[in-house]
N, C-alpha and C. Protein backbone atom coordinates (compact mmCIF):
# COMPACT_ATOMS: atom_id res chain seq x y z
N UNK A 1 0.85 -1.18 0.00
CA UNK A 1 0.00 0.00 0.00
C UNK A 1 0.89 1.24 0.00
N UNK A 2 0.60 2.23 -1.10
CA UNK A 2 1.49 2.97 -0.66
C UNK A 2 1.03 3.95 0.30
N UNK A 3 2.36 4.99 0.65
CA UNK A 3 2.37 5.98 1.98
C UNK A 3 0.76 6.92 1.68
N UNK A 4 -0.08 7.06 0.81
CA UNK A 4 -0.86 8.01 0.69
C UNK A 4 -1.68 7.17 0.80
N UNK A 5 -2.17 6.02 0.42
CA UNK A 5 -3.38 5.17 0.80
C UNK A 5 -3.15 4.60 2.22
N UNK A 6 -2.30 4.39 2.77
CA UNK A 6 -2.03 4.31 3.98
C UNK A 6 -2.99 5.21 4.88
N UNK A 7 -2.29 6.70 4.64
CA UNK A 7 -2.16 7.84 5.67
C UNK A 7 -3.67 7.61 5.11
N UNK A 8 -4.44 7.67 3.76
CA UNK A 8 -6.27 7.88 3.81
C UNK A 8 -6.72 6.91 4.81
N UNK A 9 -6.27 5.60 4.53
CA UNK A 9 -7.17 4.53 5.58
C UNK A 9 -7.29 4.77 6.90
N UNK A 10 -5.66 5.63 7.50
CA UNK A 10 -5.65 5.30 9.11
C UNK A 10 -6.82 6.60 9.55
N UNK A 11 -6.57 8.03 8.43
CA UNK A 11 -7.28 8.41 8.69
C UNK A 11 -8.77 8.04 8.65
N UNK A 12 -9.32 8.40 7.28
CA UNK A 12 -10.63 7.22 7.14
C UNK A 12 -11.30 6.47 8.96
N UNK A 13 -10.37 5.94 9.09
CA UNK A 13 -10.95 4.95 10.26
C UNK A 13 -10.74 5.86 11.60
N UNK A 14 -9.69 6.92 11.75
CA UNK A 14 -10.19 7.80 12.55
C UNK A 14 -11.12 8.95 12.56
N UNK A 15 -11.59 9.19 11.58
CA UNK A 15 -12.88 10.04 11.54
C UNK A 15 -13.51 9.12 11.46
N UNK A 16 -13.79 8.08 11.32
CA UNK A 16 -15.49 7.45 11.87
C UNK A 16 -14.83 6.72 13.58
N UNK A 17 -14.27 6.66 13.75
CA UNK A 17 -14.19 6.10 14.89
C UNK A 17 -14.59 7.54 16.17
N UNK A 18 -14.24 8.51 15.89
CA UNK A 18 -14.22 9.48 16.56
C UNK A 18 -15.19 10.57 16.28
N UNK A 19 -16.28 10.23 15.43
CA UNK A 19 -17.31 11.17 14.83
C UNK A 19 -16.66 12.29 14.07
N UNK A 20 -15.77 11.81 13.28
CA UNK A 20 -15.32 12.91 12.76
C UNK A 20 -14.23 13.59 13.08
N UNK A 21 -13.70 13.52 14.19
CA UNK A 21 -13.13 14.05 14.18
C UNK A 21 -11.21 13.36 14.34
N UNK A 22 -10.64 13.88 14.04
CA UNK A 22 -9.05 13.50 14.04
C UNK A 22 -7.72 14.07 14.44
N UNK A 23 -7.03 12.89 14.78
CA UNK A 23 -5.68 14.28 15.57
C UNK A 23 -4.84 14.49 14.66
N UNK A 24 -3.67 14.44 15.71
CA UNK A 24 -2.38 15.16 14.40
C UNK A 24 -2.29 16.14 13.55
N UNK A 25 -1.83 16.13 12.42
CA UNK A 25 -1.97 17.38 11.69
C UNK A 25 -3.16 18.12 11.34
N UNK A 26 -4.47 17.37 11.28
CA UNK A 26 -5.67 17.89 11.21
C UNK A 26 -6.52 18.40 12.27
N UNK A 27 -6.15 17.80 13.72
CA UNK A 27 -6.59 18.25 15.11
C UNK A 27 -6.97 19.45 15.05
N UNK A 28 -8.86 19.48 14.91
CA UNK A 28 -9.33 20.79 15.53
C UNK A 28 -9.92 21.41 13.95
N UNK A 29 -9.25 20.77 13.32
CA UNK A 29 -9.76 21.22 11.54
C UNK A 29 -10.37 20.61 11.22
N UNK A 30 -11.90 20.99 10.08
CA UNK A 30 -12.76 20.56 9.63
C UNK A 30 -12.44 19.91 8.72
N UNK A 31 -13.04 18.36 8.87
CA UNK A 31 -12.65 17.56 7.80
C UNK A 31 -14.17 16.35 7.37
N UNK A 32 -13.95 15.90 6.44
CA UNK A 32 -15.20 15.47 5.86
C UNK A 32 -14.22 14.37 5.10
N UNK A 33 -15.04 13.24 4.57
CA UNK A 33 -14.69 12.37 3.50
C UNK A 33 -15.57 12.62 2.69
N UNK A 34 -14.76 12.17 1.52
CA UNK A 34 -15.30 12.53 0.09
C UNK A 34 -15.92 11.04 -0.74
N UNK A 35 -16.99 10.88 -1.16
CA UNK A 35 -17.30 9.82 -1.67
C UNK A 35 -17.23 9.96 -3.17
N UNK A 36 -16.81 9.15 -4.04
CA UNK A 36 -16.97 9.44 -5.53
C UNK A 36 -16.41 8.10 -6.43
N UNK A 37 -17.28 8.47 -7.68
CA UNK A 37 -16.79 7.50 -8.64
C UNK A 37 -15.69 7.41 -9.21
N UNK A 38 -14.71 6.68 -9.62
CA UNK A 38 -13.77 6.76 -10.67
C UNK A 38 -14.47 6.92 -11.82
N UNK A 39 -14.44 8.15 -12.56
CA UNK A 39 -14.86 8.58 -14.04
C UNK A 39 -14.41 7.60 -14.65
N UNK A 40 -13.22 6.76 -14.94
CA UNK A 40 -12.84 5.72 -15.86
C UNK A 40 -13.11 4.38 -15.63
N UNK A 41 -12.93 3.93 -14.21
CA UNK A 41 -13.20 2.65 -13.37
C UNK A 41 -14.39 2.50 -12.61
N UNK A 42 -15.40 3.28 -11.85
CA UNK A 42 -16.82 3.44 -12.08
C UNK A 42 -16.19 3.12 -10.61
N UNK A 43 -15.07 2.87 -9.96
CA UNK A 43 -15.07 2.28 -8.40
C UNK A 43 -15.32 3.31 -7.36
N UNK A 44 -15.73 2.98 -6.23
CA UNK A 44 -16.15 4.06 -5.46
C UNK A 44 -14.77 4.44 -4.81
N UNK A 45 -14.27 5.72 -4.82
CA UNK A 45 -13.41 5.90 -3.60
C UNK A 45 -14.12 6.74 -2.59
N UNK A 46 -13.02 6.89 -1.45
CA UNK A 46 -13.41 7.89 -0.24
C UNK A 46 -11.94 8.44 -0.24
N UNK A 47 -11.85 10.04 -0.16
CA UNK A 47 -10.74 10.69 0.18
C UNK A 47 -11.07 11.56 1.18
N UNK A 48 -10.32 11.96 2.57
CA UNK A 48 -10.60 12.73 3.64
C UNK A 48 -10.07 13.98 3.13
N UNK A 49 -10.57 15.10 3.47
CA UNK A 49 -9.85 16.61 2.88
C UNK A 49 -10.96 17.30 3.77
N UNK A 50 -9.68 18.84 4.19
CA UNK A 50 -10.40 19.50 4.84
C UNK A 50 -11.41 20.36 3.92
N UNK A 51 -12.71 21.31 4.80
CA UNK A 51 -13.51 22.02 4.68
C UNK A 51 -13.35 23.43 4.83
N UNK A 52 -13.89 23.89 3.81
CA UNK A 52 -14.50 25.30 4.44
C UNK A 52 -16.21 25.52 4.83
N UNK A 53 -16.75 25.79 6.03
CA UNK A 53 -18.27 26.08 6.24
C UNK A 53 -18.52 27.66 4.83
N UNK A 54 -19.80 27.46 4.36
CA UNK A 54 -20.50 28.49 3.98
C UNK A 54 -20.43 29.08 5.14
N UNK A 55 -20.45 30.58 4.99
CA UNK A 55 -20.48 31.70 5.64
C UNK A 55 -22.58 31.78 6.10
N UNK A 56 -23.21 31.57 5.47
CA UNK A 56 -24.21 31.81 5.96
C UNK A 56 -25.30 30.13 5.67
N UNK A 57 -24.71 29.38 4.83
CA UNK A 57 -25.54 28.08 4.50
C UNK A 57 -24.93 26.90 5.57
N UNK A 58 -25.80 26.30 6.08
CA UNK A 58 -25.02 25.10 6.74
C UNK A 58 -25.09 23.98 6.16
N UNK A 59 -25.59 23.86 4.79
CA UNK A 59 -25.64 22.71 3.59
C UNK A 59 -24.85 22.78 2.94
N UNK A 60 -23.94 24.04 2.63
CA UNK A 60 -23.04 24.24 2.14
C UNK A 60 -21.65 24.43 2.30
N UNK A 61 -21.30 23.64 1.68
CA UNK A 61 -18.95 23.51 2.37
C UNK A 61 -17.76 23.64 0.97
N UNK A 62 -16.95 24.07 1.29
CA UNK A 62 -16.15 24.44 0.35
C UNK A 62 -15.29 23.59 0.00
N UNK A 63 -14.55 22.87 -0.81
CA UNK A 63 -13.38 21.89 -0.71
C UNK A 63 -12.41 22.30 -1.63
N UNK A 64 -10.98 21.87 -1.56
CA UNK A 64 -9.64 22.56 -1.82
C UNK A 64 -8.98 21.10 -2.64
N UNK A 65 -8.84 21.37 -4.08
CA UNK A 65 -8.27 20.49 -4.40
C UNK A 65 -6.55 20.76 -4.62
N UNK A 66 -6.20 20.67 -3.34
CA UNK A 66 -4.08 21.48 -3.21
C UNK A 66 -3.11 20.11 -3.87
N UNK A 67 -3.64 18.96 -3.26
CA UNK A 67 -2.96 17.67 -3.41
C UNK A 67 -1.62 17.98 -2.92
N UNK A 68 -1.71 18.68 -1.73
CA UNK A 68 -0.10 18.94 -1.23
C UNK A 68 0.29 19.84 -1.68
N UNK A 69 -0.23 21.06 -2.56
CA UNK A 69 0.80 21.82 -3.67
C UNK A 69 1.73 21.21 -4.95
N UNK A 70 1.17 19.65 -5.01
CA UNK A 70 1.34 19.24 -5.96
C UNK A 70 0.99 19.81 -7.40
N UNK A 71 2.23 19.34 -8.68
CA UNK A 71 1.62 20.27 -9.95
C UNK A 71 0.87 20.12 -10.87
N UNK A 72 -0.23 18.48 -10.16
CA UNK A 72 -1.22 18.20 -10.82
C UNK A 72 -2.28 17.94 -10.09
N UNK A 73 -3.54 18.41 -10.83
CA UNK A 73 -4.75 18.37 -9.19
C UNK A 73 -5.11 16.68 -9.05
N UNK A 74 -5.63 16.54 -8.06
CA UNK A 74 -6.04 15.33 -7.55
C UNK A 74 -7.13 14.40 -8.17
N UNK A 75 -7.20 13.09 -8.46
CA UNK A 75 -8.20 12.34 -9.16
C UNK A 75 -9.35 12.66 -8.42
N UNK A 76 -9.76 12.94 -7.26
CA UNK A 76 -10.80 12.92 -6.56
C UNK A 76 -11.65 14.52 -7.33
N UNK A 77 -10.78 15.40 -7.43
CA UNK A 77 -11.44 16.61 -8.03
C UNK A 77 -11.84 16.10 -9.63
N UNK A 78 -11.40 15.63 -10.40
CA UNK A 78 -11.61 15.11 -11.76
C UNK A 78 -12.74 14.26 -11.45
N UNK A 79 -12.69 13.69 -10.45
CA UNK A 79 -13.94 12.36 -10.70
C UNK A 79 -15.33 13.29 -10.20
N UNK A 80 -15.28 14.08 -9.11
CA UNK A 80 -16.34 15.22 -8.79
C UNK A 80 -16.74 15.98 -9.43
N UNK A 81 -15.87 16.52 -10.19
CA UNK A 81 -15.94 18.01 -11.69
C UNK A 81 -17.07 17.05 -12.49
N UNK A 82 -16.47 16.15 -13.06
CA UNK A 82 -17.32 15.06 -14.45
C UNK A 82 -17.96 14.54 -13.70
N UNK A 83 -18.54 14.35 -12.66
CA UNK A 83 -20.07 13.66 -12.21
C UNK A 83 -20.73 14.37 -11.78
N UNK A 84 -20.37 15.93 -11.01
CA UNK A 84 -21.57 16.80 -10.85
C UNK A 84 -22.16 16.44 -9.22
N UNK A 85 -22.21 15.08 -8.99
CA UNK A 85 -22.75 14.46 -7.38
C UNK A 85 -21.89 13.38 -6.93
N UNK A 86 -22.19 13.90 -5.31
CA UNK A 86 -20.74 12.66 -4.93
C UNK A 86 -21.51 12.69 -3.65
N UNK A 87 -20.85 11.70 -2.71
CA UNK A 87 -21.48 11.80 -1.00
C UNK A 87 -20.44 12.53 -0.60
N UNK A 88 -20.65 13.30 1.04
CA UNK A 88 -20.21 13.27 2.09
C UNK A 88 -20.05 12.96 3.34
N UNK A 89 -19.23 12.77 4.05
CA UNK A 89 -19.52 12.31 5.18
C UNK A 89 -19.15 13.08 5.92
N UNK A 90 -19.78 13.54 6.85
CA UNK A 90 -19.49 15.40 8.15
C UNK A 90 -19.99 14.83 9.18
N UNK A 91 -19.03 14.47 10.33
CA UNK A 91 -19.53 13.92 11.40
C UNK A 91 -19.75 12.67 11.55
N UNK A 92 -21.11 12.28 11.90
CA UNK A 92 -21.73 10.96 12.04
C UNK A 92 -22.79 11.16 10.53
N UNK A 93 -22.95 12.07 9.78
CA UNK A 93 -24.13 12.22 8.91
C UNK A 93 -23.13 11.79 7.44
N UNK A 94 -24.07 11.18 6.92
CA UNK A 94 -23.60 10.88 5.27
C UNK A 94 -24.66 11.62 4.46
N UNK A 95 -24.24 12.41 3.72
CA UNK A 95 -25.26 12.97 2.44
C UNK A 95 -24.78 13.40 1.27
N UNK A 96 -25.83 12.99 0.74
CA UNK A 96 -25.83 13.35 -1.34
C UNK A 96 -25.20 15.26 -1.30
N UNK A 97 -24.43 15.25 -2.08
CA UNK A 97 -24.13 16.78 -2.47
C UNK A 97 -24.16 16.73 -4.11
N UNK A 98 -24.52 18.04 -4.52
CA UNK A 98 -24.31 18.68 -5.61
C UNK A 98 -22.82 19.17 -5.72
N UNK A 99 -22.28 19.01 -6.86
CA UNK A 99 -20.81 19.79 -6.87
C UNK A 99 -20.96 21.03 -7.54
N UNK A 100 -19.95 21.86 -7.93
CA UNK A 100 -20.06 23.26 -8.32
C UNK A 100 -18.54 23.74 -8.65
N UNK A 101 -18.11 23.90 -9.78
CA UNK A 101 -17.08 24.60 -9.11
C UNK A 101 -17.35 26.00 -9.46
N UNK A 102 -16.10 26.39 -8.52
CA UNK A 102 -16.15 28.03 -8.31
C UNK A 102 -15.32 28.52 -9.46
N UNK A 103 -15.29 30.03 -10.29
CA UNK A 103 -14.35 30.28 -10.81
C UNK A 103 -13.94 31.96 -10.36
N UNK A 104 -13.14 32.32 -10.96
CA UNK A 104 -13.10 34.00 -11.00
C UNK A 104 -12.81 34.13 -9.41
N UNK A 105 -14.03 35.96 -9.25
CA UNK A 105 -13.44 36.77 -8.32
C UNK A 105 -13.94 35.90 -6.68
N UNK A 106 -15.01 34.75 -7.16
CA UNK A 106 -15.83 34.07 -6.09
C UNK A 106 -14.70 33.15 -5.62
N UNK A 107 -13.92 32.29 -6.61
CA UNK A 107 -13.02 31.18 -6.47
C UNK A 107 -11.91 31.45 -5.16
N UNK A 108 -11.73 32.97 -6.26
CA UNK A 108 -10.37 33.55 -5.20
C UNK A 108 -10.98 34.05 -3.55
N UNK A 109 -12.16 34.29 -3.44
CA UNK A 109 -12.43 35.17 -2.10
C UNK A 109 -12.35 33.67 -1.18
N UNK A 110 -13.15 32.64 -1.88
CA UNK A 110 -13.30 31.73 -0.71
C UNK A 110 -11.91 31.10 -0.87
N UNK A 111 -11.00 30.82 -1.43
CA UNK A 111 -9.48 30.40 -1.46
C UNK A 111 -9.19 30.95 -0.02
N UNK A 112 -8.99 32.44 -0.34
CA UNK A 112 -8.05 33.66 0.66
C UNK A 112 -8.77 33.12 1.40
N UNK A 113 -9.96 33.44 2.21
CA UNK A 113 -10.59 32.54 3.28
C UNK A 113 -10.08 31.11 3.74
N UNK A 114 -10.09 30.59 2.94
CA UNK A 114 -9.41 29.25 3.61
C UNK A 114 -7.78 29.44 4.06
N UNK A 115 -7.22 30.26 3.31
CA UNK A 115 -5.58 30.21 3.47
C UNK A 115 -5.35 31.53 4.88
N UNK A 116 -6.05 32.36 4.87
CA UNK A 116 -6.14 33.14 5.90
C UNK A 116 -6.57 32.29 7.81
N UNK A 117 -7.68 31.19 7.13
CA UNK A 117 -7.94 30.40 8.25
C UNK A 117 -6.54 29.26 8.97
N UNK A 118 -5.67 28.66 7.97
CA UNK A 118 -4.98 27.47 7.49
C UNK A 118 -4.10 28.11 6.99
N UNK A 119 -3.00 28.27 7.21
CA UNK A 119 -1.71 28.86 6.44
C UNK A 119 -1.36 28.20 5.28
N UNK A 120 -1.05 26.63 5.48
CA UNK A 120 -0.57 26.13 4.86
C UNK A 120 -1.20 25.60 3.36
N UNK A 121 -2.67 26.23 3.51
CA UNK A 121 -3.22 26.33 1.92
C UNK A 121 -2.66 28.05 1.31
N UNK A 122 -2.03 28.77 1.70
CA UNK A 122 -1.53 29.63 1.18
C UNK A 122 0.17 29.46 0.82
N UNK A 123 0.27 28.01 1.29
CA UNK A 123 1.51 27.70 0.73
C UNK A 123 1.25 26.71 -0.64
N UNK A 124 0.46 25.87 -0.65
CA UNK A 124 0.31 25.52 -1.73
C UNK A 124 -0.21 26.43 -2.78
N UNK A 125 -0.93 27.30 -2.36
CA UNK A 125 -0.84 28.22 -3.77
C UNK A 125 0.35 28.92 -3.93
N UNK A 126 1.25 29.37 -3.50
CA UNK A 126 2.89 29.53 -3.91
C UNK A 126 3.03 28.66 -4.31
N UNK A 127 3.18 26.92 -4.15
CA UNK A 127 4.23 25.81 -4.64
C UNK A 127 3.37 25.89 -5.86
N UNK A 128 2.01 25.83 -6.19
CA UNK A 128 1.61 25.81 -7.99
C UNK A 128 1.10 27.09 -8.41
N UNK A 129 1.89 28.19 -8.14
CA UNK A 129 2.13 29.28 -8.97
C UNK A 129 2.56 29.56 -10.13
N UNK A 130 1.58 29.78 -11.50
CA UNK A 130 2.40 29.58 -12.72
C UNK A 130 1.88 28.22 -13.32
N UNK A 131 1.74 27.44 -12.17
CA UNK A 131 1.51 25.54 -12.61
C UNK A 131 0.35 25.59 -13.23
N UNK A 132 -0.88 25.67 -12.00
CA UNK A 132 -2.37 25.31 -11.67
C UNK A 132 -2.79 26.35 -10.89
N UNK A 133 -4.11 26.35 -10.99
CA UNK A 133 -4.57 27.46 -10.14
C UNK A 133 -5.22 26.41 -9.33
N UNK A 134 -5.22 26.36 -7.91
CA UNK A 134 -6.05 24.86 -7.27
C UNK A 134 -7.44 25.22 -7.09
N UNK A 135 -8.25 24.50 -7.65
CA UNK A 135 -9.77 24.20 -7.98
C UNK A 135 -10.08 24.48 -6.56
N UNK A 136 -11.52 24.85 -6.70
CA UNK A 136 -12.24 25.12 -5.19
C UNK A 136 -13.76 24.94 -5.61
N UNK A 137 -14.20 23.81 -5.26
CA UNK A 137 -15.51 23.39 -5.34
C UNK A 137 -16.41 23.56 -4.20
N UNK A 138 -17.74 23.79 -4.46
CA UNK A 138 -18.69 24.20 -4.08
C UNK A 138 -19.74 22.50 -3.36
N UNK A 139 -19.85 22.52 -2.37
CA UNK A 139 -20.92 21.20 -2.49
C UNK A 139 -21.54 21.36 -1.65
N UNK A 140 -23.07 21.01 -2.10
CA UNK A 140 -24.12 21.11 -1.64
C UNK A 140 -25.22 20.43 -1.23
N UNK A 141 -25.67 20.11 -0.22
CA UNK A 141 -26.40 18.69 0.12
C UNK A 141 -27.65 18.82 -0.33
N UNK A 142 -27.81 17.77 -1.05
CA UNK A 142 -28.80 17.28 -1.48
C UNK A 142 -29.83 16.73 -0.97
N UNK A 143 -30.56 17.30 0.85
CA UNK A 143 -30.68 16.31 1.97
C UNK A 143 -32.49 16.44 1.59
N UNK A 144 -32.70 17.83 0.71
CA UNK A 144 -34.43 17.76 0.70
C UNK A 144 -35.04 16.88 -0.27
């Protein structure tokens, strides 16, 4: 297994073991798993990544596709972009979301928001400066 499916599983199993919540580098930060199809392989994955809350929606959360500041974005954002709906899991609750992405002057406000909250998403936008601009999707539960 390698070191990145590793670090998803142990996490994975500590956010449900703990309602969500997890220590170490994420301790105290909002985090959710991501449910989705492989666009090519139809298989379900789950990837853990932190959140941003909507400012005024509580159905609504922001997600950061950084992949570390890596200089290619993450399969999990590709498989979400091309399907439009994926699950989440927040807490003890699992629900259907709508995806969205953000672009323009909206993309960048909720970015700065997250990197102002979290430093270290204002370092990955330095490491893919020039590269990628890192995607920032919109998702929305689908709970009515």
């Amino acid at each position: 297994m390698s070191d990145t499916l590793d670090w998803n599983a142990k996490t994975i199993a500590e956010f449900r073991a703990n309602e969500g919540r997890v220590g170490g580098n994420f301790e105290g930060a909002p985090l959710v798993l991501l449910h989705h199809r492989g666009r090519k392989s139809g298989r379900e994955y789950v990837n853990p990544t932190m959140y941003l809350p909507h400012e005024a929606e509580p159905d609504v959360i922001y997600v950061f596709a950084t992949k570390g500041g890596a200089p290619t974005n993450p399969d999990w954002y590709h498989n979400l972009a091309a399907a439009g709906v994926g699950n989440v899991e927040r807490g003890t609750e699992t629900y259907k979301v709508a995806v969205r992405e953000l672009t323009g002057a909206e993309r960048d406000r909720v970015y700065a928001e997250q990197a102002r909250r979290y430093p270290g998403f204002a370092e990955y936008a330095r490491q893919t400066a020039g590269v990628r601009t890192i995607p920032v999707l919109e998702l929305s539960a689908a709970r009515r």
